[in-house]
Protein backbone atom coordinates (compact mmCIF):
# COMPACT_ATOMS: atom_id res chain seq x y z
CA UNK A 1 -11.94 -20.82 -45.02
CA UNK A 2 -9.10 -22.71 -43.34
CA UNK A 3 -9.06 -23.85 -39.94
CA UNK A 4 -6.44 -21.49 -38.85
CA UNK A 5 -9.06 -18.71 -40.01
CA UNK A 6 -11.74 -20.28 -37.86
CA UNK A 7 -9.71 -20.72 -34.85
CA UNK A 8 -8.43 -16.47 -35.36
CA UNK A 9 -12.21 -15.45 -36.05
CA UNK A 10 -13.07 -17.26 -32.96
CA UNK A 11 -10.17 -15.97 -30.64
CA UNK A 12 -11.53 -12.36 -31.93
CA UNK A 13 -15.34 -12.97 -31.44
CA UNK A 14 -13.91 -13.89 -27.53
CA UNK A 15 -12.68 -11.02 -27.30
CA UNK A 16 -14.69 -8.14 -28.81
CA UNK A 17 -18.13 -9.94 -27.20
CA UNK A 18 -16.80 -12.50 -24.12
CA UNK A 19 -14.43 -11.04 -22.30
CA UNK A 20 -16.54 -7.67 -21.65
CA UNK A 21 -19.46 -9.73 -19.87
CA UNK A 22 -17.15 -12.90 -18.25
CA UNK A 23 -17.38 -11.36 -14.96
CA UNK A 24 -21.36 -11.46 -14.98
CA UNK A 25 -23.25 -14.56 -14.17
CA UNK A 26 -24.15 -14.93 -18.18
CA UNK A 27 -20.15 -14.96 -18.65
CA UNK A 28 -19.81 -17.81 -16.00
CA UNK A 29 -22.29 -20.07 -18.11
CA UNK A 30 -20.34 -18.87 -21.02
CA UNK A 31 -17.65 -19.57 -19.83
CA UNK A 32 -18.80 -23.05 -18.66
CA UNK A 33 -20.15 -24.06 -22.15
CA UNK A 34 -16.75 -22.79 -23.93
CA UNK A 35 -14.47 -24.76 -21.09
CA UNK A 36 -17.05 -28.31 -21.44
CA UNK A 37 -16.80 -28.11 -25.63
CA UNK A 38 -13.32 -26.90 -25.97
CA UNK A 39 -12.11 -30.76 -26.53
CA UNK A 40 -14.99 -31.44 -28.91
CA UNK A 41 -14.48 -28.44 -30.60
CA UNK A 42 -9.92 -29.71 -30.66
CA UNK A 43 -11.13 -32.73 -31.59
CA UNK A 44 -12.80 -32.17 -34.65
CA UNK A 45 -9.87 -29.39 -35.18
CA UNK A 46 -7.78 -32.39 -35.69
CA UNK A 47 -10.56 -34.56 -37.22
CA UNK A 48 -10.99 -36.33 -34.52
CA UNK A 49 -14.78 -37.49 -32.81
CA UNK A 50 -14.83 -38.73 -29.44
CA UNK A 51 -18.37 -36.94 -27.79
CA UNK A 52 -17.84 -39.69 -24.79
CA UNK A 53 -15.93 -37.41 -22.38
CA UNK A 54 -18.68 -35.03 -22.42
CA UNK A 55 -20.59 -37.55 -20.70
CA UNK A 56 -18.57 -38.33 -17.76
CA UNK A 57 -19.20 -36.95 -14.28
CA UNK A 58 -15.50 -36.22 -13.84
CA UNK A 59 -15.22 -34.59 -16.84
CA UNK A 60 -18.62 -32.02 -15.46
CA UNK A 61 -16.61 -31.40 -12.26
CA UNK A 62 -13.44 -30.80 -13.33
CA UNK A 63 -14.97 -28.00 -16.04
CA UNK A 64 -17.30 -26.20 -13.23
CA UNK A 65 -13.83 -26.09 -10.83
CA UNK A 66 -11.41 -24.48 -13.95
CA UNK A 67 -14.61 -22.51 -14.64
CA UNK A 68 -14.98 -21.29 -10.95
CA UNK A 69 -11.25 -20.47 -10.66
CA UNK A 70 -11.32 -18.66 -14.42
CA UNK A 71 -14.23 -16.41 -13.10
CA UNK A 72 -13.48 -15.41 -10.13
CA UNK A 73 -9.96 -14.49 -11.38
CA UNK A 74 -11.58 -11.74 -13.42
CA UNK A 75 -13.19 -10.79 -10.12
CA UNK A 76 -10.32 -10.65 -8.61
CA UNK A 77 -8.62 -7.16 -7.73
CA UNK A 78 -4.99 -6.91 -8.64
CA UNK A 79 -3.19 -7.16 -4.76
CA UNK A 80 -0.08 -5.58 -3.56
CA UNK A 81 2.12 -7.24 -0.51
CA UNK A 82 2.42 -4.86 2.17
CA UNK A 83 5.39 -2.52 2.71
CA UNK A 84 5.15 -2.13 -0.82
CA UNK A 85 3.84 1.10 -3.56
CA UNK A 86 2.19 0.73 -6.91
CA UNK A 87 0.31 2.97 -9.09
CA UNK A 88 -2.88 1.42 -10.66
CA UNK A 89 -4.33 2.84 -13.48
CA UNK A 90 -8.29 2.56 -14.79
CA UNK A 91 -9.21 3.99 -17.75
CA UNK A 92 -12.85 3.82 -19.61
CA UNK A 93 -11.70 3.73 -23.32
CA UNK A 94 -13.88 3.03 -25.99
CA UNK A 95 -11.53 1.25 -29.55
CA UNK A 96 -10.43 4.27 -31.30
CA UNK A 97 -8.32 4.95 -27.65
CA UNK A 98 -7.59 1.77 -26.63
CA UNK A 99 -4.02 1.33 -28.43
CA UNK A 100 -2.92 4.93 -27.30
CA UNK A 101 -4.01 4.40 -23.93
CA UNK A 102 -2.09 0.52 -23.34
CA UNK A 103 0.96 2.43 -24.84
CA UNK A 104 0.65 5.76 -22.35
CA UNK A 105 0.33 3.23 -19.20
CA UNK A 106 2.98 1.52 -20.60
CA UNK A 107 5.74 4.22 -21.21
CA UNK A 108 4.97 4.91 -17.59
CA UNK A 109 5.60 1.56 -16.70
CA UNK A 110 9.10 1.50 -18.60
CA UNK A 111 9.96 4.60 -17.34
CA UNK A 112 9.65 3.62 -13.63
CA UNK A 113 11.91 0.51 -14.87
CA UNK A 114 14.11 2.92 -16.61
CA UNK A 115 14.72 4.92 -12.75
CA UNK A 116 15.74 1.50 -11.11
CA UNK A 117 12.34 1.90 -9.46
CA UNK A 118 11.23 -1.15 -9.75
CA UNK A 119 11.65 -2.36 -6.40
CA UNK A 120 9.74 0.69 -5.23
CA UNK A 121 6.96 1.09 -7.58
CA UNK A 122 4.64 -1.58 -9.44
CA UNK A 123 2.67 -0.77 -11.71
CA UNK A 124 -0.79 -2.58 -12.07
CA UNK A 125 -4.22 -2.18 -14.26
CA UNK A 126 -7.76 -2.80 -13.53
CA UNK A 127 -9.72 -4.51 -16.02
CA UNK A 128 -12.63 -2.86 -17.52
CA UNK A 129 -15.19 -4.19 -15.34
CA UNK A 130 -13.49 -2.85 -12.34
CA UNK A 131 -13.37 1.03 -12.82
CA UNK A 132 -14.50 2.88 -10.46
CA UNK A 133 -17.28 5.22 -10.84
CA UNK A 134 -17.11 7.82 -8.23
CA UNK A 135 -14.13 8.75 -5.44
CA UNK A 136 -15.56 6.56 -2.78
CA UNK A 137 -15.32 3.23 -5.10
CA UNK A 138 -11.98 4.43 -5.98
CA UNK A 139 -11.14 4.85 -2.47
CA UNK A 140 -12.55 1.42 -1.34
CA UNK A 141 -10.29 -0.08 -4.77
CA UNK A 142 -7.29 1.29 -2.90
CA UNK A 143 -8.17 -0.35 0.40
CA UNK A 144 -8.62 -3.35 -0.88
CA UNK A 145 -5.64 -3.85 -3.04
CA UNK A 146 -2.79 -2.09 -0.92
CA UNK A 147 -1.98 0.37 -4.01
CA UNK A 148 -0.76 3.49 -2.66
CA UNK A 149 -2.35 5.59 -6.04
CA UNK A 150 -5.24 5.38 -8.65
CA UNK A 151 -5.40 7.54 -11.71
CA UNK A 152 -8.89 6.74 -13.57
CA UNK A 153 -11.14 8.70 -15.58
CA UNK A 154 -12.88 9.13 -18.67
CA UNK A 155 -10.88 9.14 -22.04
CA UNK A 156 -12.59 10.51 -25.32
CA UNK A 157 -11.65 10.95 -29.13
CA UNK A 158 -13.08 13.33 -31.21
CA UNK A 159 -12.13 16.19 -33.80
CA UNK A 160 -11.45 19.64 -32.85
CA UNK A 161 -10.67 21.56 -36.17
CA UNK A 162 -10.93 18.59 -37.76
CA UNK A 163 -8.11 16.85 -36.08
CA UNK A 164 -8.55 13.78 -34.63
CA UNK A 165 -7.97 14.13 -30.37
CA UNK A 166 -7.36 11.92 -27.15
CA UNK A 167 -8.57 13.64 -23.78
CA UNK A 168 -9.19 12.73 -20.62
CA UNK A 169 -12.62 13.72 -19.25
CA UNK A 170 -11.21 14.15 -16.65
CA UNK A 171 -8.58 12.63 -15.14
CA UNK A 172 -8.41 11.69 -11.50
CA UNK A 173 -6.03 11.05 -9.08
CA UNK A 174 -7.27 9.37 -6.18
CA UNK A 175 -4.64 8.31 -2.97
CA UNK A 176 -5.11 7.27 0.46
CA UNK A 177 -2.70 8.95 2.79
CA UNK A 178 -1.41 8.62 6.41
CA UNK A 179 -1.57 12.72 6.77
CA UNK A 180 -3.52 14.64 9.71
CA UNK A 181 -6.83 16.50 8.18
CA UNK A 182 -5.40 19.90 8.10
CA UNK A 183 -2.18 18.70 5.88
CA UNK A 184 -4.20 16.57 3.82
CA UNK A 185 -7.10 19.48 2.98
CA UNK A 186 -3.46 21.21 1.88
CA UNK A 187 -2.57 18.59 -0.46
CA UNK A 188 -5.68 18.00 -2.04
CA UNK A 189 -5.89 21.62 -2.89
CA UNK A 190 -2.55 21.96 -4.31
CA UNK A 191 -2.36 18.50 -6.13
CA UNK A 192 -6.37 19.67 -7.82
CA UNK A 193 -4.67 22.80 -8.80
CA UNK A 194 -1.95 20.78 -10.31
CA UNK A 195 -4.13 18.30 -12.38
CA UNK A 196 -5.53 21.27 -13.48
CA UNK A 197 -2.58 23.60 -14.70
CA UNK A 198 -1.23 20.13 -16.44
CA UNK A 199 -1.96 18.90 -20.54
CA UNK A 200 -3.84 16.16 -20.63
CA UNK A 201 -4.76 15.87 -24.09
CA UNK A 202 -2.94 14.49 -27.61
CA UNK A 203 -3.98 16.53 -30.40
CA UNK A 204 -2.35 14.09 -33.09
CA UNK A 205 -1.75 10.27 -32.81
CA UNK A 206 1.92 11.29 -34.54
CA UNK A 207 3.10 14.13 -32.01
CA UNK A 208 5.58 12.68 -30.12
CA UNK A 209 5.58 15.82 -27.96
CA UNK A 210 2.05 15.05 -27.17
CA UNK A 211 2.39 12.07 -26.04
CA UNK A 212 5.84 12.63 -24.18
CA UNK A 213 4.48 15.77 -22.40
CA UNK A 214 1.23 13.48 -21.32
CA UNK A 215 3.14 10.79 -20.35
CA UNK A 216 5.40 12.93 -18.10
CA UNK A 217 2.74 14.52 -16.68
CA UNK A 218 1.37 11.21 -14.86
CA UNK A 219 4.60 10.10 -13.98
CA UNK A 220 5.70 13.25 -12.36
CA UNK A 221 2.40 14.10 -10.37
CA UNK A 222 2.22 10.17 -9.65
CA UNK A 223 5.90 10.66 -7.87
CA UNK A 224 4.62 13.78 -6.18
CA UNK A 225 1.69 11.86 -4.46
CA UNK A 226 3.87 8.37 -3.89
CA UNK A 227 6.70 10.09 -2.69
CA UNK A 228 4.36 12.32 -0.28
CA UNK A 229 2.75 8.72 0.61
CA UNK A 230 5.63 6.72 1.38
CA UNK A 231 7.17 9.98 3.19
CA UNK A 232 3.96 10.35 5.91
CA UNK A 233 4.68 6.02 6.47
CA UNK A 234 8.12 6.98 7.82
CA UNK A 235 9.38 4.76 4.68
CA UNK A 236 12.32 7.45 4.57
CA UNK A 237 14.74 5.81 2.27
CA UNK A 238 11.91 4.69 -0.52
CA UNK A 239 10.40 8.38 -0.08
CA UNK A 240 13.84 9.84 -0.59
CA UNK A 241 14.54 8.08 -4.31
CA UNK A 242 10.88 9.15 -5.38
CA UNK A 243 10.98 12.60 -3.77
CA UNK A 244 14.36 13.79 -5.66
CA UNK A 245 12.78 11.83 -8.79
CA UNK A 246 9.61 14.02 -7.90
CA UNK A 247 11.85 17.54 -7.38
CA UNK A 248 13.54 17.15 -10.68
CA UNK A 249 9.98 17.13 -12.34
CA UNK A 250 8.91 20.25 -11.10
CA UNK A 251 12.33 21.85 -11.95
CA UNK A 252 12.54 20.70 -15.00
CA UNK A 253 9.04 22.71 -15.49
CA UNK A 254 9.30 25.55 -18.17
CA UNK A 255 7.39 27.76 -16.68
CA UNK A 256 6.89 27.19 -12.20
CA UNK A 257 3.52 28.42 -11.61
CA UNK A 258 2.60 29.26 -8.11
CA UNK A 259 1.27 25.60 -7.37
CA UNK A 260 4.33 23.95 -8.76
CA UNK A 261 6.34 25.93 -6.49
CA UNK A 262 4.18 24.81 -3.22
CA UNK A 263 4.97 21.30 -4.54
CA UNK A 264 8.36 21.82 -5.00
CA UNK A 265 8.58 23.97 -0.91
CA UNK A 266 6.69 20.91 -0.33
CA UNK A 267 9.03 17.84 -1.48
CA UNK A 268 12.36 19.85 -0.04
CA UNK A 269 10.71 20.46 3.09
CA UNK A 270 10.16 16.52 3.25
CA UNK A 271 13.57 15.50 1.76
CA UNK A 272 15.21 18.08 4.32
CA UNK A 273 13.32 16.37 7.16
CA UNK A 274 15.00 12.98 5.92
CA UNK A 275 18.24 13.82 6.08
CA UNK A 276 18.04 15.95 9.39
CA UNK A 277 16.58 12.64 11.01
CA UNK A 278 19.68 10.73 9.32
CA UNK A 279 21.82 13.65 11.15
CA UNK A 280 19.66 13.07 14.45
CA UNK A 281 20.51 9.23 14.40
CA UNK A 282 24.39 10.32 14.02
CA UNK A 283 24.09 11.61 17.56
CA UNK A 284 26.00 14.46 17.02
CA UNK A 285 27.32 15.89 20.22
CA UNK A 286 29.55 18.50 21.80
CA UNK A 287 31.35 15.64 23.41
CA UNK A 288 30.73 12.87 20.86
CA UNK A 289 33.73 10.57 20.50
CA UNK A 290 34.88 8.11 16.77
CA UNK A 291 34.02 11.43 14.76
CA UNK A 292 35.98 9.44 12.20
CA UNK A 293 33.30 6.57 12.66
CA UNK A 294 30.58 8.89 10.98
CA UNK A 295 32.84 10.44 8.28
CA UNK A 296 31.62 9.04 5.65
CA UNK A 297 27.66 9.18 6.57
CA UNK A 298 28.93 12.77 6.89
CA UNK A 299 30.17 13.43 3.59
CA UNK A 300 26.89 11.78 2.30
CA UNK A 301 24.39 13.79 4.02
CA UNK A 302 27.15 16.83 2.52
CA UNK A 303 27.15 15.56 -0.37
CA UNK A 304 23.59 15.25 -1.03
CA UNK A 305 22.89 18.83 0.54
CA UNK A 306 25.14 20.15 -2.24
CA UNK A 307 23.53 18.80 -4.84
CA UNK A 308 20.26 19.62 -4.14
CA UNK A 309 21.27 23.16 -3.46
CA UNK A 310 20.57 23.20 0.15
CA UNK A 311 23.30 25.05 1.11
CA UNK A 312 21.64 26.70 4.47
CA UNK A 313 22.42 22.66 5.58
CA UNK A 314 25.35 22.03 3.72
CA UNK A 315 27.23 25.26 5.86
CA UNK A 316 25.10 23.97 9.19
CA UNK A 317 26.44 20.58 9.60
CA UNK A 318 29.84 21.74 8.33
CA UNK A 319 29.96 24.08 11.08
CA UNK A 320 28.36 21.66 13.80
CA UNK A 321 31.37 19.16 12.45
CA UNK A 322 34.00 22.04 12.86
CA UNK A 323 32.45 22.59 16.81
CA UNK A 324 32.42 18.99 17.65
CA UNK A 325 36.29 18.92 16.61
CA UNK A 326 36.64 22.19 18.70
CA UNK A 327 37.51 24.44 15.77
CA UNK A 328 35.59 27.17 17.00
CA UNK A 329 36.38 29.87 14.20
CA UNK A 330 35.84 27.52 11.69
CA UNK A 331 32.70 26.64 12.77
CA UNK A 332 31.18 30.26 13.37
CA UNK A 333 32.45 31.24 9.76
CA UNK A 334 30.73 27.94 8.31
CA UNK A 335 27.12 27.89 10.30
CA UNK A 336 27.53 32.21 8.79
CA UNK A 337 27.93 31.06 5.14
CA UNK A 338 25.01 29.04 6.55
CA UNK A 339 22.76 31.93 7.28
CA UNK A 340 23.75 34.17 4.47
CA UNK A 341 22.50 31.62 1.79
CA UNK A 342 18.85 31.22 3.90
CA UNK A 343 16.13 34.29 3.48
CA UNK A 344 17.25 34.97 6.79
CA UNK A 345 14.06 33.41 7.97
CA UNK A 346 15.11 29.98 8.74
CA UNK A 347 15.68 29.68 12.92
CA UNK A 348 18.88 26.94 12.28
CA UNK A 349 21.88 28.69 11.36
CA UNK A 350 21.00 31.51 13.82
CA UNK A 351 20.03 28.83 17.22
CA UNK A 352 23.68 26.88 15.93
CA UNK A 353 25.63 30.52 15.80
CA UNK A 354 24.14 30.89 19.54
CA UNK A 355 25.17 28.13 20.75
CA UNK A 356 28.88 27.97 19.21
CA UNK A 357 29.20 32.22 20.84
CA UNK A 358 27.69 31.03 23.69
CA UNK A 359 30.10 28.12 24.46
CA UNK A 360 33.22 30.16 23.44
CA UNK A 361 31.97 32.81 25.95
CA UNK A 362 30.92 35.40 23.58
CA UNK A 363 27.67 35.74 25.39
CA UNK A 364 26.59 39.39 23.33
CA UNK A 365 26.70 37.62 19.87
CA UNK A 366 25.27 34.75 21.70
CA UNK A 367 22.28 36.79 23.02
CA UNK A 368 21.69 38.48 19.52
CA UNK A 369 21.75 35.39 17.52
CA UNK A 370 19.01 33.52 20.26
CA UNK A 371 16.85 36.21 19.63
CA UNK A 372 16.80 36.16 16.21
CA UNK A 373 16.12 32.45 16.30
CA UNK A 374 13.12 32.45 18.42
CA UNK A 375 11.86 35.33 15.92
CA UNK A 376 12.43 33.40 13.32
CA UNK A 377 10.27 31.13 14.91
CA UNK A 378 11.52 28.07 16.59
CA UNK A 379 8.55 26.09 16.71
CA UNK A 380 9.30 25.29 12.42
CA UNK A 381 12.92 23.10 13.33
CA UNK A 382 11.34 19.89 14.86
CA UNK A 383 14.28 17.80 16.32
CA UNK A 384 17.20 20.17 15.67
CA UNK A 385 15.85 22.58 18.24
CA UNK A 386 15.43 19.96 20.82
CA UNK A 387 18.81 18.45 20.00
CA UNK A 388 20.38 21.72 20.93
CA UNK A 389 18.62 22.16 24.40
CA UNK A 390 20.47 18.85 24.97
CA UNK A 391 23.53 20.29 24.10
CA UNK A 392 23.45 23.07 26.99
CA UNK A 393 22.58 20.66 28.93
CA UNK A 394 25.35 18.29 28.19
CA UNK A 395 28.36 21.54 28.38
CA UNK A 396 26.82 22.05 32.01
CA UNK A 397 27.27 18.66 32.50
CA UNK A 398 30.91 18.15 31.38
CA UNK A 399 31.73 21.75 32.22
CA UNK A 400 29.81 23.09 35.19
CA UNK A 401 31.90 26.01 35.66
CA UNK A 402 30.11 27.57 32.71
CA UNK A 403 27.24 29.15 34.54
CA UNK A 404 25.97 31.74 32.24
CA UNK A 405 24.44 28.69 29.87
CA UNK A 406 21.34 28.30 32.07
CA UNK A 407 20.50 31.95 30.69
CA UNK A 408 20.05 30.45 27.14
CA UNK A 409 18.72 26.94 28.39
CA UNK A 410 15.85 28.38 30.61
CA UNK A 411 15.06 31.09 27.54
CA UNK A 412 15.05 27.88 25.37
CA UNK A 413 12.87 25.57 28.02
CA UNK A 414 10.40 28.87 28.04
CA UNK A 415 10.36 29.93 23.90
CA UNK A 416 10.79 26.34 22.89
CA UNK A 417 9.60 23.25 25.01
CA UNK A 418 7.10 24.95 26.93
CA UNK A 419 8.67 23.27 30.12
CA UNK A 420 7.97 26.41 32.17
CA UNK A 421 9.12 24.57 35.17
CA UNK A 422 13.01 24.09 34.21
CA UNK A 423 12.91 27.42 32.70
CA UNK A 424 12.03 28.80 35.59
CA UNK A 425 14.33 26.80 37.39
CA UNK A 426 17.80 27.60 35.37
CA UNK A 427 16.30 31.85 34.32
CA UNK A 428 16.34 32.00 38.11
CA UNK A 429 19.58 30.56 38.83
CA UNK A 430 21.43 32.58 36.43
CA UNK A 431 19.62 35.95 37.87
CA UNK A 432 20.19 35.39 41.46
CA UNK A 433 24.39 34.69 40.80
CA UNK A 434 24.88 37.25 38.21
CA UNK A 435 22.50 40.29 39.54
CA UNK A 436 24.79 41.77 42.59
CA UNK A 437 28.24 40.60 40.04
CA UNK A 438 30.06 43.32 40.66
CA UNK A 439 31.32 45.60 37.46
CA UNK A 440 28.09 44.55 35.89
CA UNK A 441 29.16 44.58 32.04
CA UNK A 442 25.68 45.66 29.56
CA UNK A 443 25.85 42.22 28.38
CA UNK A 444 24.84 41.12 31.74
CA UNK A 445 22.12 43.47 32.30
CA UNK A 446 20.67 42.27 28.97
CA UNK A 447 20.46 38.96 29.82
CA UNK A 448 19.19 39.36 33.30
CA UNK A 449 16.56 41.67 31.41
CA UNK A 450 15.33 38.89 29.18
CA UNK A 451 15.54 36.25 32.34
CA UNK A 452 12.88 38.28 34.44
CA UNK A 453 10.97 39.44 31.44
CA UNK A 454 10.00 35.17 31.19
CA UNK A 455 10.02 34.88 35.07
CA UNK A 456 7.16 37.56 35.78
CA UNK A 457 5.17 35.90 32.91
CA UNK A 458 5.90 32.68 34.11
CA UNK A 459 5.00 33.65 37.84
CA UNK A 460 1.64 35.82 36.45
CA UNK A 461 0.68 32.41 34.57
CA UNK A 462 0.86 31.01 38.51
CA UNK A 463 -1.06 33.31 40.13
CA UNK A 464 -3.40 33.26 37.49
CA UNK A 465 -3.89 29.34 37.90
CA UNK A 466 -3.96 29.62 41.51
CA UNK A 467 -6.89 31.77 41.71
């Protein structure tokens, strides 16, 4: 046997009876006794005897130190810098799964290379030693090493029909995210549902479809959770490039069962919060000045909205765009477009029609389209609704003559903020000048109907706190 063959059979008896015990205390003395003979052992590779070095002090040190900093390597957990994502995976695999296993992780990893994802997602493995065996370990692995996702579990071969198989046993995707408990019950319901619709087995070590459907299994649900994770750390611009990653795996589904469509509600409802913050930083105003400034952030945000398909936004801005440069028409017939491509239950289009009637003194369709909005219920538009109850408040500001806003500001302050005091405040102001107006139009009598309907509750809710 020549030496080469020695040194190969030795590398491989390292490896198939070491390396699964070098973390334990055995594997440290091991590991000590391999490190102190190595250069007797190249030595006499190269025919070469010299046992004197074994003897020196020095020479004991320096192998416990490289031994110390070998060992507690393997210990180590893999670490992620903060502000950053990665996806660790931990699989118990026993030979026959091993090579199909390394290759599954590591079409993952290419394919997060392959999205220009890099940057955003890393991709790390714990070592054999280190899988977890129940939620809680996997949940302290995630604390520990700043990863963002762990998918772990149990991975068997076998025959079924006398086929040779690859399953997972099963597989598990454990996260830690920022969410309140009520959201995060939510997700873990859907996302369980998920894992459990998905194929997670490779009937044949030669079906590329296998393997390919497998593969895009992890890295789609893995997007779902990261995205979801970066989304709830306000990390809006990483979130967005996994999200619409994310989206286009659920579309690209065959068949949308009832749980991929919550995840898909789910990831527009996210990406649409996104880009209405990026409108809500554009500070667009009634009276906002350098529209041009903002042009092309506009035709971004458009842009985007377009191809996603979320036309209810696309019309929106394009009619808030139209108002700001005063083309009134325009805008009505664009924030319309807007609410004829919505179920008709989004508040939006119907609070933006309001506003643009409202200002151009069509105070009926103004009226009708408020309504419609707070039963379509406000509560669901987060900053858009508040941005509008600035917006009153700003025309009254520029343009004081125009009175008959505090009708829809105080039935905003009431339906909306829950400031009962301001609405109050401006439902009262607008009843006691336009009540004794004389030739009293039915427009008028509406509104003052709706005013005192929210001042007797509001005055009720005083008496009642008074006593």
């Amino acid at each position: 046997m020549s030496k080469i063959e020695d040194l190969n059979l030795t590398i491989q008896f390292y490896e198939k009876y070491i390396k699964p015990i070098i973390h334990t205390k055995l594997g440290f003395l091991i590991l000590f006794f391999i490190i102190y003979f190595c250069p007797l052992l190249g030595l006499m590779f190269f025919d070469l005897y010299n046992v004197e070095i074994l003897k020196s002090p020095l020479y004991i040190i320096l192998v416990l130190f490289f031994t110390a900093v070998l060992w507690l390597k393997e210990l180590r957990l893999p670490k992620l810098e903060e502000e950053k994502t990665g996806i660790l995976f931990s699989f118990s695999k026993d030979i026959k799964t091993n090579d199909e296993i390394e290759a599954l992780e590591g079409r993952v990893e290419k394919n997060v290379k392959r999205e220009h994802l890099e940057g955003e997602i890393f991709v790390g493995r714990l070592k054999k030693h280190q899988h977890p065996k129940d939620e809680n370990k996997a949940y302290s692995i995630l604390k520990k090493t700043g990863y963002s996702l762990l998918i772990w579990g149990d991975i068997e071969s076998g025959k079924n029909n006398n086929e040779e198989e690859i399953h997972f046993v099963p597989i598990r995707f454990s996260y830690n995210l920022n969410i309140n408990k009520e959201g995060l019950e939510s997700f873990n319901k859907n996302l369980g549902n998920l894992l459990s619709e998905q194929r997670w087995t490779i009937r044949d070590k030669n079906n590329i479809t296998d393997r390919s459907t497998l593969a895009e299994n992890i890295e789609g649900l893995s997007l779902y959770v990261i995205g979801v994770s970066l989304y709830h750390s306000k990390r809006d611009e990483h979130a967005l490039i996994i999200l619409k990653k994310a989206r286009v795996f659920f579309i690209s589904k065959k068949k949308l069962t009832i749980n991929c469509i919550i995840a898909l509600k789910s990831i527009e409802l996210m990406i649409n919060d996104i880009f209405n913050e990026k409108l809500f930083c554009l500070n667009l105003s009634p009276y906002r000045d350098g529209i041009d400034d903002i042009k092309e952030s506009l035709e971004f945000i458009l842009g985007e909205f377009k191809e996603l398909g979320f036309f209810v936004n696309f019309y929106l801005v394009k009619g808030i765009t139209k108002f700001i440069l005063r083309d009134i028409d325009g805008s009505i017939e664009e924030i319309t477009n807007s609410k004829n491509n919505t179920n008709r239950k989004d508040p939006a289009p119907y609070l933006n029609l309001a506003f643009v009637y409202y200002y151009s003194k069509d105070t009926a369709n103004g009226l009708d389209n408020l309504l419609l909005a707070i039963k379509n219920n406000l509560l669901e538009m987060g900053k858009q609704s508040i941005t509008i109850v600035k917006w009153y408040e700003e025309v009254l500001d520029k343009e004081p003559e125009k009175t008959y806003l505090k009708l829809p500001l105080g039935i905003l302050y009431y339906d909306l903020v829950g400031d009962k005091s301001l609405a109050e405040k401006n439902l009262m102001e607008y009843v006691l000048e336009y009540k004794n107006k004389k030739n009293q139009t039915r427009e008028i009598e509406r509104s003052i109907y709706e005013a005192s309907k929210r001042l007797k509750k509001i005055r009720r809710l005083k008496n009642i706190n008074e006593n």
